[in-house]
Each structure stands twice: as C-alpha cells, then as structure tokens.
C-alpha atoms as a PDB file:
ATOM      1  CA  UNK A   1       2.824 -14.766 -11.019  1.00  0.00           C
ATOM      2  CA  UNK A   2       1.120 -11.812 -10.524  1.00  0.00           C
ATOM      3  CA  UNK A   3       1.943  -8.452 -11.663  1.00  0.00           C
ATOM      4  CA  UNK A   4       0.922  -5.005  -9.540  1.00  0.00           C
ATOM      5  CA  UNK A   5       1.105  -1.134 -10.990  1.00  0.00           C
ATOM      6  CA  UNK A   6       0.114   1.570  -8.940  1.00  0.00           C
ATOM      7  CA  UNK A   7      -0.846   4.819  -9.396  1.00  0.00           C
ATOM      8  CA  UNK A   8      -2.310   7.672  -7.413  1.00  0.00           C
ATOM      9  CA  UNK A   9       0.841   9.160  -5.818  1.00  0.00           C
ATOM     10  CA  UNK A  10       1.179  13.248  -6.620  1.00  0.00           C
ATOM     11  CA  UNK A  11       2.496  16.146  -4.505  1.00  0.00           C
ATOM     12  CA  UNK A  12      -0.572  17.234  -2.118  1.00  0.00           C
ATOM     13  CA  UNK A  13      -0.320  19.801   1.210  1.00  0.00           C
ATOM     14  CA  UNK A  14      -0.038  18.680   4.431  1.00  0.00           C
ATOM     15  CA  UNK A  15      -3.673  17.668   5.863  1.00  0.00           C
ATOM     16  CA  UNK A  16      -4.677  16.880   2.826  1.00  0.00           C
ATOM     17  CA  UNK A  17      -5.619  13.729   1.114  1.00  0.00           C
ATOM     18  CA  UNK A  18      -4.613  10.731  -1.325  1.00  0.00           C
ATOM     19  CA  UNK A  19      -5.706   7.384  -2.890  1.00  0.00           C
ATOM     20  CA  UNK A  20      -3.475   5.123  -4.178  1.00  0.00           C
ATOM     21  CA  UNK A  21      -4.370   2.260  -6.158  1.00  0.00           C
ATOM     22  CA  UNK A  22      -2.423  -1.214  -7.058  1.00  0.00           C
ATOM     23  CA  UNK A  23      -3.887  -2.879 -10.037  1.00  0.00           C
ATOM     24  CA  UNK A  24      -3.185  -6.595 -10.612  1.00  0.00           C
ATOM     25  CA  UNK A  25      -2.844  -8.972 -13.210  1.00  0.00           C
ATOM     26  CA  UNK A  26      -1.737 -12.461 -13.882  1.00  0.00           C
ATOM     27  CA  UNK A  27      -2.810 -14.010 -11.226  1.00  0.00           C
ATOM     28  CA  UNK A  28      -5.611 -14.798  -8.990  1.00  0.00           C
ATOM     29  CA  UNK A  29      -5.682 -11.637  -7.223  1.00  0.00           C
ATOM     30  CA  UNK A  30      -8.527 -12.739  -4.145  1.00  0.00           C
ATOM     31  CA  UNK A  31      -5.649 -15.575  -3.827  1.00  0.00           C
ATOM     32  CA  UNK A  32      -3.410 -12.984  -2.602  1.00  0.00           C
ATOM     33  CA  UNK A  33      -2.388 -10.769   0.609  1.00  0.00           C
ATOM     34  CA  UNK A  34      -1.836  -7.878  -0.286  1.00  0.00           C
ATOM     35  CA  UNK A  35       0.234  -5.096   1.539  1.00  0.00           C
ATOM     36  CA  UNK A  36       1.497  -1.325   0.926  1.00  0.00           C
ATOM     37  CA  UNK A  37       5.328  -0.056   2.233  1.00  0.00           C
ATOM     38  CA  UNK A  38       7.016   2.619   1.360  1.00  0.00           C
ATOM     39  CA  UNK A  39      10.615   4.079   1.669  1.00  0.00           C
ATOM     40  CA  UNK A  40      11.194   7.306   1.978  1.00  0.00           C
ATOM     41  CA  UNK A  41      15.075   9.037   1.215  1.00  0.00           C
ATOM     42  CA  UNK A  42      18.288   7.454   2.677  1.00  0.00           C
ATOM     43  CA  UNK A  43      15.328   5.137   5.023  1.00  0.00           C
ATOM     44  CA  UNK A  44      14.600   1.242   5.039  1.00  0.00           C
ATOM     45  CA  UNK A  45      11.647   0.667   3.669  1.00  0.00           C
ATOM     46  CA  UNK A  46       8.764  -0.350   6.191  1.00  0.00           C
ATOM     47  CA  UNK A  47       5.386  -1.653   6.354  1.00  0.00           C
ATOM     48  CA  UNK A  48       2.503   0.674   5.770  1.00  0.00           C
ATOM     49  CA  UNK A  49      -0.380  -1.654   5.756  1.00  0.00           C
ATOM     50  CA  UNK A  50      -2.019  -4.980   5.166  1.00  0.00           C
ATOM     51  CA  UNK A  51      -5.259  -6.683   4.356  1.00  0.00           C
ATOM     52  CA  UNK A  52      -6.311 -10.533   4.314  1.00  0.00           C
ATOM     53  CA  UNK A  53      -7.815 -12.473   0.938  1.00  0.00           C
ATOM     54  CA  UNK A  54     -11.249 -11.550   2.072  1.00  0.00           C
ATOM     55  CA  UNK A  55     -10.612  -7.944   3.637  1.00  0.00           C
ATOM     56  CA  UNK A  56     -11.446  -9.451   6.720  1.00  0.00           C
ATOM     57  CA  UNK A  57      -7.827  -8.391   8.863  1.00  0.00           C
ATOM     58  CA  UNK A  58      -6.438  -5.015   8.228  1.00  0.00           C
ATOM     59  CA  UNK A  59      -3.379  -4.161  10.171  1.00  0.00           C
ATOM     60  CA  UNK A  60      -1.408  -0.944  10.273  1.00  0.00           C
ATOM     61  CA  UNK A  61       1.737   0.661  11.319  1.00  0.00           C
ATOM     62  CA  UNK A  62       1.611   3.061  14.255  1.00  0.00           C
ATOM     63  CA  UNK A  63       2.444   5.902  12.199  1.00  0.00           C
ATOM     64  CA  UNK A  64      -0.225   5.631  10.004  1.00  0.00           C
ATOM     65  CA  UNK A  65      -3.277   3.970  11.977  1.00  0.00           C
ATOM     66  CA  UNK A  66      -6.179   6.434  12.392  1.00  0.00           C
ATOM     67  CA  UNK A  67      -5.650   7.760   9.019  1.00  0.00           C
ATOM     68  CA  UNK A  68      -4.985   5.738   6.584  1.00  0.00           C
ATOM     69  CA  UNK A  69      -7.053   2.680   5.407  1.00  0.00           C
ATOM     70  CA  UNK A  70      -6.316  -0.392   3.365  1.00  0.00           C
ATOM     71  CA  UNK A  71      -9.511  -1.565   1.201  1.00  0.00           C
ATOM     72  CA  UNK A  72      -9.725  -4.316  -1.427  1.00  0.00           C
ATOM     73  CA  UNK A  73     -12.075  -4.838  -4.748  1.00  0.00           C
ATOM     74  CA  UNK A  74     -10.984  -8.499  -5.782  1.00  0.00           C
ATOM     75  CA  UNK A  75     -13.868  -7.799  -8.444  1.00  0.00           C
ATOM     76  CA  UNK A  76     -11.617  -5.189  -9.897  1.00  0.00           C
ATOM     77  CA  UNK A  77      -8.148  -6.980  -8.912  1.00  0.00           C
ATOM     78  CA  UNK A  78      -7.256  -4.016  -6.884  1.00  0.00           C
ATOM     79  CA  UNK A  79      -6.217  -2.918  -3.702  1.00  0.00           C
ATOM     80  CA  UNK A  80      -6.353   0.943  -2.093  1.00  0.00           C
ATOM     81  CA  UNK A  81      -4.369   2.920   0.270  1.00  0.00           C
ATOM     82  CA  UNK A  82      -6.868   6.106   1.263  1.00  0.00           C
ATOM     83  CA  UNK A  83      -4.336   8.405   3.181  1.00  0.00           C
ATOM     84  CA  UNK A  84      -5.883  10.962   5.109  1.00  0.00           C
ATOM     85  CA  UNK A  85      -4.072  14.038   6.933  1.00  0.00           C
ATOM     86  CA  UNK A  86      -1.235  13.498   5.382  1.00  0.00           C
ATOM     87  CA  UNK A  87       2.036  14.818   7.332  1.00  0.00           C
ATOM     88  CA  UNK A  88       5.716  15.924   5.632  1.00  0.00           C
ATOM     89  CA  UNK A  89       6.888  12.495   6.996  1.00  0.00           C
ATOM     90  CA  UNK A  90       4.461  10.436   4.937  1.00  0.00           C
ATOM     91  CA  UNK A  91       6.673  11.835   1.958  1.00  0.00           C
ATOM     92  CA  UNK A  92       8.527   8.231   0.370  1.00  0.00           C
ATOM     93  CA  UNK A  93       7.598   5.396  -2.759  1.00  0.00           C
ATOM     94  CA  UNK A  94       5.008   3.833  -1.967  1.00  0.00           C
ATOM     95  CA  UNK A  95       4.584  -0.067  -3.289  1.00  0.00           C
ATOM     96  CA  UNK A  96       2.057  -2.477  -3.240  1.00  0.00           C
ATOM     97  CA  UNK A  97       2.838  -6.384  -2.692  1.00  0.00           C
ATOM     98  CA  UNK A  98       1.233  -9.379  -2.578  1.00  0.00           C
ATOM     99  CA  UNK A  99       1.841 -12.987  -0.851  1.00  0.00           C
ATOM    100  CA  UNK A 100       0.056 -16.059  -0.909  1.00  0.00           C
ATOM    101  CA  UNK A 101      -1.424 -16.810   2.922  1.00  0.00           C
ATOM    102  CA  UNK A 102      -2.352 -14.509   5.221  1.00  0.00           C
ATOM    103  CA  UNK A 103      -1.010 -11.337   5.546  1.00  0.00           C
ATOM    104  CA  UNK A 104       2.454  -9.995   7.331  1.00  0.00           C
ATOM    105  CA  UNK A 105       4.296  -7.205   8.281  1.00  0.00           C
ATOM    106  CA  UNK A 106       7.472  -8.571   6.512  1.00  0.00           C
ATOM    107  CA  UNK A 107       7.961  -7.025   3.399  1.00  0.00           C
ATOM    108  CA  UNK A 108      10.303 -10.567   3.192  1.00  0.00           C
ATOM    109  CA  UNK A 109       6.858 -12.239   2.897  1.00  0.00           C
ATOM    110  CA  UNK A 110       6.324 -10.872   0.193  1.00  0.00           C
ATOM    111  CA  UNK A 111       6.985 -12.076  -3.635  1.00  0.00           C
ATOM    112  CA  UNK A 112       6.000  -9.841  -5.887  1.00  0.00           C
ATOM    113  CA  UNK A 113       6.248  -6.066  -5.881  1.00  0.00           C
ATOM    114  CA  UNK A 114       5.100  -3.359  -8.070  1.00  0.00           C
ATOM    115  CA  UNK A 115       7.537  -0.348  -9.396  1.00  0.00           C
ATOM    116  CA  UNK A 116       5.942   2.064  -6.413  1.00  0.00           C
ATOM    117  CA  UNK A 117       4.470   5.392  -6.892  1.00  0.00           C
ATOM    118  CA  UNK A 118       5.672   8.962  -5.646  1.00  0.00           C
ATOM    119  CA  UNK A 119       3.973  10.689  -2.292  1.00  0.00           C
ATOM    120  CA  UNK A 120       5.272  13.927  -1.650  1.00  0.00           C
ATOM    121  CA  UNK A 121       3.898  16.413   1.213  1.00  0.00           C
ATOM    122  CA  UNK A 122       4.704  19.608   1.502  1.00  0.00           C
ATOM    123  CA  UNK A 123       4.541  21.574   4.645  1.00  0.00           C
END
C-alpha cells in the first residue's frame, strides 16, 4: 500500500506559476499510475491529469491541457504537476493518486489518495 504527500500548493497571481509534488512511499512507486484531481468549493472533484508507469501516456483535462504538465521521477518516487498561467478557476485541493495498471480518468480507479494540497489564484 502506498502512501502519497504532496506539497507545493501556495497562493500565487493569476499568470503565474506552480509545482506541485506527490512523494511516495510504501510501495513500488514505478508499479503505479499515478494521477492529480482537484476539487475546488461546493464542486465534484475532477480529473486534472495522468501519466503511465513509464511516463510514456500523459493525458489531460481540457481545462488544463496547454499548460499544465504531468512528469514522473520513479528514481525519486515522485510525481509533478508544473501549472503554468494559472487562472482564478484553477483555485481547489489538489491530490495526487495512484492505481495499479494503466492510467484513467476515474478518480474511482484509483486506491490510494494523498491528503491534497491548497492552490489558490488570485485575480
């Protein structure tokens, strides 16, 4: 069973930039998909991003793709969000997840789930 802490969230201006980073332990982490959602006030929460075992297969949401990018280090046992022009909307917890097999959109998929970290934009 594999545990995941991130880190990274903070309050930054719109346009600006972020990296958040899930660290994992417990597990074999380059066994794992891993994925980032986030839920922002009184919302579902919804898929954000994915990556593959081998950081072959990224996928994205709309709302994010073209500035945001999921990266992997299974050397390190971590996986990065690197947000980019960051909008008001972006604002929500963000959590890393991981799930054995290939990667998904589901955040049902998933089975383990770190305790998220805060991104706030202003405008």
């Amino acid at each position: 069973q594999v545990q995941l802490v991130e880190s990274g969230g903070g309050l930054v201006h719109a346009g600006g930039s972020l990296r958040l980073s899930c660290a994992a332990s417990g597990g074999s982490f380059s066994r794992y998909a891993m994925g980032w959602f986030r839920q922002a006030p009184g919302k579902e929460r919804e898929f954000v991003a994915s990556i593959s075992l081998s950081s072959g297969s990224t996928y994205y949401a709309d709302s994010v793709k073209g500035r945001f990018t999921i990266s992997r280090a299974n050397a390190k046992n971590t996986v990065y969000l690197q947000m980019n022009s960051l909008k008001p909307e972006d604002t929500a917890v963000y959590y890393c997840a991981s799930k054995s097999g290939g990667t998904s959109a589901s955040q049902s998929m998933y089975g383990n789930w770190g305790q998220g970290t805060q991104v706030t934009v202003s405008s």
